[in-house]
Protein backbone atom coordinates (compact mmCIF):
# COMPACT_ATOMS: atom_id res chain seq x y z
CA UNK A 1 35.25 -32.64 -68.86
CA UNK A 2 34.76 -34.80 -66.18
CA UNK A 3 33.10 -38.57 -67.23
CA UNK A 4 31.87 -41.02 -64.53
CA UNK A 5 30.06 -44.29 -64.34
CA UNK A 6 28.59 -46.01 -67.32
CA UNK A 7 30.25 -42.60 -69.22
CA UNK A 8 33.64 -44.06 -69.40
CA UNK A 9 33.07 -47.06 -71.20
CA UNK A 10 31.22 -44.97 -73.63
CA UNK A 11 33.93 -42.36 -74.03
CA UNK A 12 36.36 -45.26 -75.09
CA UNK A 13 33.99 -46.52 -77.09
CA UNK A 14 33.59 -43.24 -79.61
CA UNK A 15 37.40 -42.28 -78.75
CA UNK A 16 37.98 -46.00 -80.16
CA UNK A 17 35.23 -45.89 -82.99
CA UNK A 18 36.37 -42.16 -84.08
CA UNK A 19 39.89 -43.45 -84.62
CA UNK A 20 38.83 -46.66 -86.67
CA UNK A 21 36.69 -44.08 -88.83
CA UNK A 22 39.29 -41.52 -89.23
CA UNK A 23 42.33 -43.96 -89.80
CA UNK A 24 39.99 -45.94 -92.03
CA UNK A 25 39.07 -42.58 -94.12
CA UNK A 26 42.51 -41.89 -94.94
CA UNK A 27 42.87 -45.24 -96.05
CA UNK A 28 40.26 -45.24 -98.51
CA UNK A 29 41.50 -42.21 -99.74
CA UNK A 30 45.01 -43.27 -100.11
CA UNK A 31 43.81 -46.63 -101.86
CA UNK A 32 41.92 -44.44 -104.30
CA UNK A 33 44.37 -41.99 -105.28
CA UNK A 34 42.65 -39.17 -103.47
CA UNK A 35 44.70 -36.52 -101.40
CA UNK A 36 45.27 -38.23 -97.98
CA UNK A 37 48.31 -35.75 -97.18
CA UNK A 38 46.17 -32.95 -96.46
CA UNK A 39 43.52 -34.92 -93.90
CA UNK A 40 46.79 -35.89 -91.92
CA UNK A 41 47.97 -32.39 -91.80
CA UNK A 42 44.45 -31.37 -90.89
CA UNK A 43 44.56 -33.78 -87.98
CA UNK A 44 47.94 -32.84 -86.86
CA UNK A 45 47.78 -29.67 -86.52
CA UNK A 46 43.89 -28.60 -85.72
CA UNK A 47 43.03 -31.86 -84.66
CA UNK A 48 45.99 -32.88 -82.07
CA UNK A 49 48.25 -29.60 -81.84
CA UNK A 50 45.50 -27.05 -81.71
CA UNK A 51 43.99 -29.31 -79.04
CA UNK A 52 46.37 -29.45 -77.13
CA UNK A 53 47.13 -25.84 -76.79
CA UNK A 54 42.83 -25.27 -76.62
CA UNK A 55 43.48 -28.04 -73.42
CA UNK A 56 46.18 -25.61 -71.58
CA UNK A 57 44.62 -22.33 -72.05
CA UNK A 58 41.11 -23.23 -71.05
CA UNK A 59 42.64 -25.36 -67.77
CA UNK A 60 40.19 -23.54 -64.93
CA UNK A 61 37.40 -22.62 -67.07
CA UNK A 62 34.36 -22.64 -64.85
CA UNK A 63 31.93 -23.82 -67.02
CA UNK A 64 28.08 -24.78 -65.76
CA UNK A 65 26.86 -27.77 -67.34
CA UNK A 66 24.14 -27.51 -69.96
CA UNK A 67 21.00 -29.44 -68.40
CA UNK A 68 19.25 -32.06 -70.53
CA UNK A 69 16.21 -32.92 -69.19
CA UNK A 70 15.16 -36.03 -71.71
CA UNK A 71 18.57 -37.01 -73.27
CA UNK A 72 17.41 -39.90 -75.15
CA UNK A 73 14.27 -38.10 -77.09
CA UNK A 74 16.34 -34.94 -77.48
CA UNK A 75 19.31 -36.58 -79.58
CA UNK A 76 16.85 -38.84 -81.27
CA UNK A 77 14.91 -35.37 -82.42
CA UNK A 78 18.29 -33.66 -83.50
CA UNK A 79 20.28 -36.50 -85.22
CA UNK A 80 16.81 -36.93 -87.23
CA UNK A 81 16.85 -33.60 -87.87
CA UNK A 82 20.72 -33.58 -88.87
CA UNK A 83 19.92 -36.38 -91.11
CA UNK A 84 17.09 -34.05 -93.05
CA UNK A 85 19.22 -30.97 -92.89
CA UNK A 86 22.11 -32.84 -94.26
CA UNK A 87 20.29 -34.18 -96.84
CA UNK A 88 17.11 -31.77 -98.23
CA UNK A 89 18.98 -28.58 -97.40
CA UNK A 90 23.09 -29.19 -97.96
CA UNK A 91 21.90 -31.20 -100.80
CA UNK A 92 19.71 -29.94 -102.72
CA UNK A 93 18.13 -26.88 -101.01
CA UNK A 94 21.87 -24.87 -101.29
CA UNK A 95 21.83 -25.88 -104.90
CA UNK A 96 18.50 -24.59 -105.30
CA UNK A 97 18.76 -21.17 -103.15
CA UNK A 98 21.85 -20.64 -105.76
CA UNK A 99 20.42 -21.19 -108.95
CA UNK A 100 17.40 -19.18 -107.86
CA UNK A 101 19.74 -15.92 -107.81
CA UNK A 102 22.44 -14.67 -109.77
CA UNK A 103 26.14 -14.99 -108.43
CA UNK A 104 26.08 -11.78 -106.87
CA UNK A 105 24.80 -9.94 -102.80
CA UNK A 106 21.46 -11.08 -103.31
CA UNK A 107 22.16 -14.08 -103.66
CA UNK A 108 24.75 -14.15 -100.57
CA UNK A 109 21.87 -12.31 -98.21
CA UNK A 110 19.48 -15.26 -99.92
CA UNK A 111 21.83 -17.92 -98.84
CA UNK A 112 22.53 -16.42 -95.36
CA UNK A 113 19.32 -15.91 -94.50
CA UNK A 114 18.13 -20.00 -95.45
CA UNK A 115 21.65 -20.70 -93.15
CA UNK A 116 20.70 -19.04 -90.11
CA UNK A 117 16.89 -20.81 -90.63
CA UNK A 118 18.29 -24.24 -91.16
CA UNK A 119 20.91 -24.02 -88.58
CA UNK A 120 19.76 -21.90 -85.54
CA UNK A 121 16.12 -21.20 -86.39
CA UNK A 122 14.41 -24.75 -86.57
CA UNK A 123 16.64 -26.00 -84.30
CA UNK A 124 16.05 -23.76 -81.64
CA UNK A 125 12.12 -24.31 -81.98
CA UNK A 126 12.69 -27.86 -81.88
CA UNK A 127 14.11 -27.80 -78.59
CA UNK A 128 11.64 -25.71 -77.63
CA UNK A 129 8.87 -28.08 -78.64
CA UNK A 130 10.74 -30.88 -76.89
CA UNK A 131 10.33 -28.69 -73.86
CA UNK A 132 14.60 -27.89 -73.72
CA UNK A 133 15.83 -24.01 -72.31
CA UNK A 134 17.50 -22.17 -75.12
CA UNK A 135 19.06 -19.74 -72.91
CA UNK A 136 22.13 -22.11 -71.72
CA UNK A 137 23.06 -22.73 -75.28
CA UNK A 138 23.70 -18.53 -76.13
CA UNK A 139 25.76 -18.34 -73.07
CA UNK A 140 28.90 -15.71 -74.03
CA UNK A 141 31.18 -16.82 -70.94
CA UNK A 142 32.87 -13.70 -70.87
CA UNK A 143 34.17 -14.14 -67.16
CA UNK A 144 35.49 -17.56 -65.34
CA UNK A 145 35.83 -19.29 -68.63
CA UNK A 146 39.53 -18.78 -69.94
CA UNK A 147 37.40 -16.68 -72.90
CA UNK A 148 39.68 -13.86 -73.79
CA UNK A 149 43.32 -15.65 -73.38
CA UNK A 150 41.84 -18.61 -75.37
CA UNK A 151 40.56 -16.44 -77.71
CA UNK A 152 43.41 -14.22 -77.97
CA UNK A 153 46.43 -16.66 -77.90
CA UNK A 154 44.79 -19.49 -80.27
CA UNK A 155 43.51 -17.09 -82.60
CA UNK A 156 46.36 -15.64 -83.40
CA UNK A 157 48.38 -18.98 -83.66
CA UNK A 158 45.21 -19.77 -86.09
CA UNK A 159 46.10 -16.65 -88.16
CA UNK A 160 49.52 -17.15 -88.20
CA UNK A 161 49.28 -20.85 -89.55
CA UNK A 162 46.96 -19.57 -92.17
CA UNK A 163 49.21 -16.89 -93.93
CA UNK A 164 52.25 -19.77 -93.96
CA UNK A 165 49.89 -22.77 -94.74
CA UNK A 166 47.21 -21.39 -97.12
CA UNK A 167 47.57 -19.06 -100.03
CA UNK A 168 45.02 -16.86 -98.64
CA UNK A 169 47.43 -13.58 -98.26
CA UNK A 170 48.03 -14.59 -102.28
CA UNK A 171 44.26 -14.97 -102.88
CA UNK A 172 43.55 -11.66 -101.43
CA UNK A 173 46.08 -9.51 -103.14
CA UNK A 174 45.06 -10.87 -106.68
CA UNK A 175 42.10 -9.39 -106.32
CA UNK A 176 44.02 -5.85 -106.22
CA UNK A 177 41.63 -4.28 -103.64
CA UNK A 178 42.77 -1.00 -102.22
CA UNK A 179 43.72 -0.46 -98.72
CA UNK A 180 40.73 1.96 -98.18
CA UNK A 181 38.86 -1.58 -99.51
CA UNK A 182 40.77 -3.71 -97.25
CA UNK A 183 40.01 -1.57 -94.25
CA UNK A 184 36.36 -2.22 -94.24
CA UNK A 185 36.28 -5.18 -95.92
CA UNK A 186 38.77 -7.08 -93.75
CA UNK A 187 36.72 -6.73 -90.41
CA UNK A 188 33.18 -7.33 -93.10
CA UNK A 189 34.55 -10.28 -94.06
CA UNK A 190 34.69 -11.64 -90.64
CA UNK A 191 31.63 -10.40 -89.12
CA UNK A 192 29.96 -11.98 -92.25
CA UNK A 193 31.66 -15.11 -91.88
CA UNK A 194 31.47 -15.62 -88.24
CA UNK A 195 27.85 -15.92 -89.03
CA UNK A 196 27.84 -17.82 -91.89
CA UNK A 197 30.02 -20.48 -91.07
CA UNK A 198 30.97 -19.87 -87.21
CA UNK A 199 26.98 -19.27 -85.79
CA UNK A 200 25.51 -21.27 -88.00
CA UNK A 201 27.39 -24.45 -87.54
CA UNK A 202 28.93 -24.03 -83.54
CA UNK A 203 25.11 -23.57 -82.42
CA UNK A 204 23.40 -26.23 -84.54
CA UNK A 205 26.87 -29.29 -84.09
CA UNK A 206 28.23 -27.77 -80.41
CA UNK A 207 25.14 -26.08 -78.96
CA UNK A 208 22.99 -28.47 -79.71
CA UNK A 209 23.92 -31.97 -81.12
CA UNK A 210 26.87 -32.29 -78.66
CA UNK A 211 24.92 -31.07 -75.79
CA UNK A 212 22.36 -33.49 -76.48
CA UNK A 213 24.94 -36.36 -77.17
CA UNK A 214 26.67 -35.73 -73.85
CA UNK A 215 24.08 -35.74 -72.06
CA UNK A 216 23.06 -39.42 -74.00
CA UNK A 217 26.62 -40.88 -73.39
CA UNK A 218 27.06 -39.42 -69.64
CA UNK A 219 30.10 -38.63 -71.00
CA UNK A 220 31.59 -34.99 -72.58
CA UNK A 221 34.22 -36.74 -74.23
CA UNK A 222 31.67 -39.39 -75.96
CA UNK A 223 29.83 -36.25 -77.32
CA UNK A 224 33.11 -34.14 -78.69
CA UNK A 225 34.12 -37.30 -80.93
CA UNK A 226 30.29 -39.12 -82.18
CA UNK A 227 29.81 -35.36 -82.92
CA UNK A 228 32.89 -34.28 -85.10
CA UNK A 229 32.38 -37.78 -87.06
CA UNK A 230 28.50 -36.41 -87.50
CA UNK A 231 29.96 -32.89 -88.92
CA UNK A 232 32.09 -34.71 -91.55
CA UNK A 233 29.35 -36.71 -92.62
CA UNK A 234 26.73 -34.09 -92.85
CA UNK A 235 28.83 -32.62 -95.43
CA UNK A 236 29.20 -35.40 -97.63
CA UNK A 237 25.88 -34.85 -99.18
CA UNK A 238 26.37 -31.31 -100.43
CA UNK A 239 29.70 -32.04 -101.90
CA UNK A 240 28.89 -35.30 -103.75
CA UNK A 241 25.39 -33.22 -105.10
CA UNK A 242 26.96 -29.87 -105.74
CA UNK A 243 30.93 -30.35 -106.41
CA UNK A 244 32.09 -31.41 -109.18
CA UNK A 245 35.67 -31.68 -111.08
CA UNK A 246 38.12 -29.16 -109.91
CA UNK A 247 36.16 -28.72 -106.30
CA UNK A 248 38.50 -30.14 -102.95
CA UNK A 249 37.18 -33.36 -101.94
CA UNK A 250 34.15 -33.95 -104.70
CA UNK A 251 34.72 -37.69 -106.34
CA UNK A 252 32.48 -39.38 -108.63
CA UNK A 253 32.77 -42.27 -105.86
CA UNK A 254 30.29 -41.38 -102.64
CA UNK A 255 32.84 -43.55 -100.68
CA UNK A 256 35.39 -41.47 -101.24
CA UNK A 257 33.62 -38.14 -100.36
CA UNK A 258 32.67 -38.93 -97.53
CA UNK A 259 36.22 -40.68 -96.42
CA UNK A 260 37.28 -37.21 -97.32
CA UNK A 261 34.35 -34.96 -94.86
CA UNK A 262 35.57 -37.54 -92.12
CA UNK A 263 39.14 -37.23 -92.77
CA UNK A 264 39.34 -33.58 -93.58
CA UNK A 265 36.24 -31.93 -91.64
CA UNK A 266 35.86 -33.73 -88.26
CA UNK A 267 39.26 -32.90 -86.84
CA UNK A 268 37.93 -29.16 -86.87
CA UNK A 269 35.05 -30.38 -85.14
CA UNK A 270 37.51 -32.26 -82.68
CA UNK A 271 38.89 -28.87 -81.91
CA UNK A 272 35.71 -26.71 -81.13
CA UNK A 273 33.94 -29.04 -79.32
CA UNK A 274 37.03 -29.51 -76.73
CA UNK A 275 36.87 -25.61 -76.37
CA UNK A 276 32.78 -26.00 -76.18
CA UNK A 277 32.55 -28.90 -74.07
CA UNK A 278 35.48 -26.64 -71.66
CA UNK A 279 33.64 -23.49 -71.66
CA UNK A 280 30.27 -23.70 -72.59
CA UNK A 281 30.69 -20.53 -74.64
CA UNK A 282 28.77 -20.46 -77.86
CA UNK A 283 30.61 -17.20 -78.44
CA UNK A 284 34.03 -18.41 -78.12
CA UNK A 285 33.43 -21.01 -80.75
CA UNK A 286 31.96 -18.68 -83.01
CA UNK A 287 34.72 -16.21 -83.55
CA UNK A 288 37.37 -18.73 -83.36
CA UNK A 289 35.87 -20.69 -86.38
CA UNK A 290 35.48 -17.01 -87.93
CA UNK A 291 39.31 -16.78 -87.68
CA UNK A 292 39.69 -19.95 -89.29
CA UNK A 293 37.52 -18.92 -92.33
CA UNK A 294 38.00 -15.64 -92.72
CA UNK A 295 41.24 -15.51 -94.76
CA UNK A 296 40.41 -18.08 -96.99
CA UNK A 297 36.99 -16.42 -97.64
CA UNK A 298 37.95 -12.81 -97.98
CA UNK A 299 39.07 -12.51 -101.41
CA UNK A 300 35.53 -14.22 -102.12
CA UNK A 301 34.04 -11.61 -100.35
CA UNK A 302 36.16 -8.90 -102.08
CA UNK A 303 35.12 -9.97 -105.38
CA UNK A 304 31.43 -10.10 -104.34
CA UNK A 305 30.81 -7.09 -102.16
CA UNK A 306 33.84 -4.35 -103.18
């Protein structure tokens, strides 16, 4: 993650500016009355601890850059395009796609399928229009990029923190599902959510926004941070439009939602786009955010498919 030149000032720039946001965030949220405990634990441990231990194992990766041929037009396209996404599809095309279908699998295979269109599809052909190479951005990086011991070693830390911190091994035994359930729904659940959540969002923030930024800011570092701050935000709009009381983070106050997707959210994005911006392995990303979500999703999925 080497920056040179005109890169470095930008890199302190967005390391500066992403810790003004952040700090500011939990402020707000502390001055309102809102959970601020729970963005600082966020931070600490996916945002600083996580990191660090994502820093050591991928030390040697051997990762080709990702070419950008027209860096200013490209980001212009995609942050554009974020901006839409964030706002016709998170906002009110989710809450639409639901109410279309009964809570049941149709409407799961309904709301996976619009994913996968609004986050890899048009995306993809908008590069492609903009005359950018899709095939660096699928890259696995099986060999020379630290993939299985980072994979291996951090995902089970990840698993480990989320039996102790969450009450996701609670969650899943309430639903009473039977160990011939479990079996096949346990490794479901995480092929389904490694799509959902881990393809969907690692190709359309990593992929391609923080390729694009990078490549803008001369600087890798510049395009880990602008980009986490841009995954908080992106979320704000589907959580002010579609919470409500009793949902984490919604708040009859925008300001506070989205002090809470900054606070809360972008830490996790601080985290996969070190191991991105180290590897260049879409892959890697992917099924590391799977084994973030998948306990916390699986008695969801329990209920839903079993």
């Amino acid at each position: 993650m080497a920056t040179t030149g005109s890169g470095k000032g930008a890199a302190i720039i967005a390391v500066a500016g992403y810790a003004l946001l952040w700090g500011g965030s939990v402020a707000y949220l502390a001055l309102t009355d809102a959970d601020f405990m729970t963005p600082i634990l966020v931070m600490g441990i996916f945002g600083l601890a996580l990191s660090l231990i994502a820093w050591l194992l991928t030390r040697g990766a051997n990762a080709p850059p990702v070419d950008v041929k027209r860096p200013a037009l490209e980001s212009g396209a995609v942050v554009l395009y974020l901006v839409l996404y964030a706002i016709l599809f998170l906002g009110f095309g989710m809450s639409a796609a639901r109410a279309a279908l009964p809570a049941g699998p149709q409407q799961e295979v309904l709301v996976m399928s619009l994913k996968l269109a609004a986050h890899v599809l048009l995306p993809a052909l908008l590069l492609v229009l903009l005359g950018a190479k899709l095939g660096p951005l699928f890259q696995a990086g099986l060999k020379g990029r630290k993939f299985w011991r980072t994979l291996i070693i951090l995902g089970a830390i990840i698993l480990g923190l989320l039996c102790v911190i969450s009450p996701s091994l609670r969650d899943i035994r309430e639903t009473h599902a039977s160990l011939a359930t479990l079996a096949w729904a346990a490794p479901a659940s995480f092929i389904w959510i490694a799509i959902e959540a881990g393809l969907n969002e690692e190709f359309l923030y990593r992929a391609v926004i923080q390729t694009r930024l990078s490549a803008l800011f001369n600087s890798p570092w510049a395009g880990v941070f602008v980009t986490s701050i841009l995954f908080g935000l992106a979320h704000a709009p589907g959580l002010f439009l579609r919470g409500g009381p009793g949902v984490d983070g919604w708040s009859a106050d925008p300001l506070q939602v989205i002090a809470h997707t900054i606070a809360t959210l972008s830490p996790m994005g601080l985290l996969f786009g070190l191991i991105y911006a180290r590897t260049k392995s879409l892959l890697l990303v992917v099924l590391l955010h799977g084994l973030v979500d998948v306990l916390p999703n699986m008695n969801e999925f329990i209920r839903i498919w079993a």
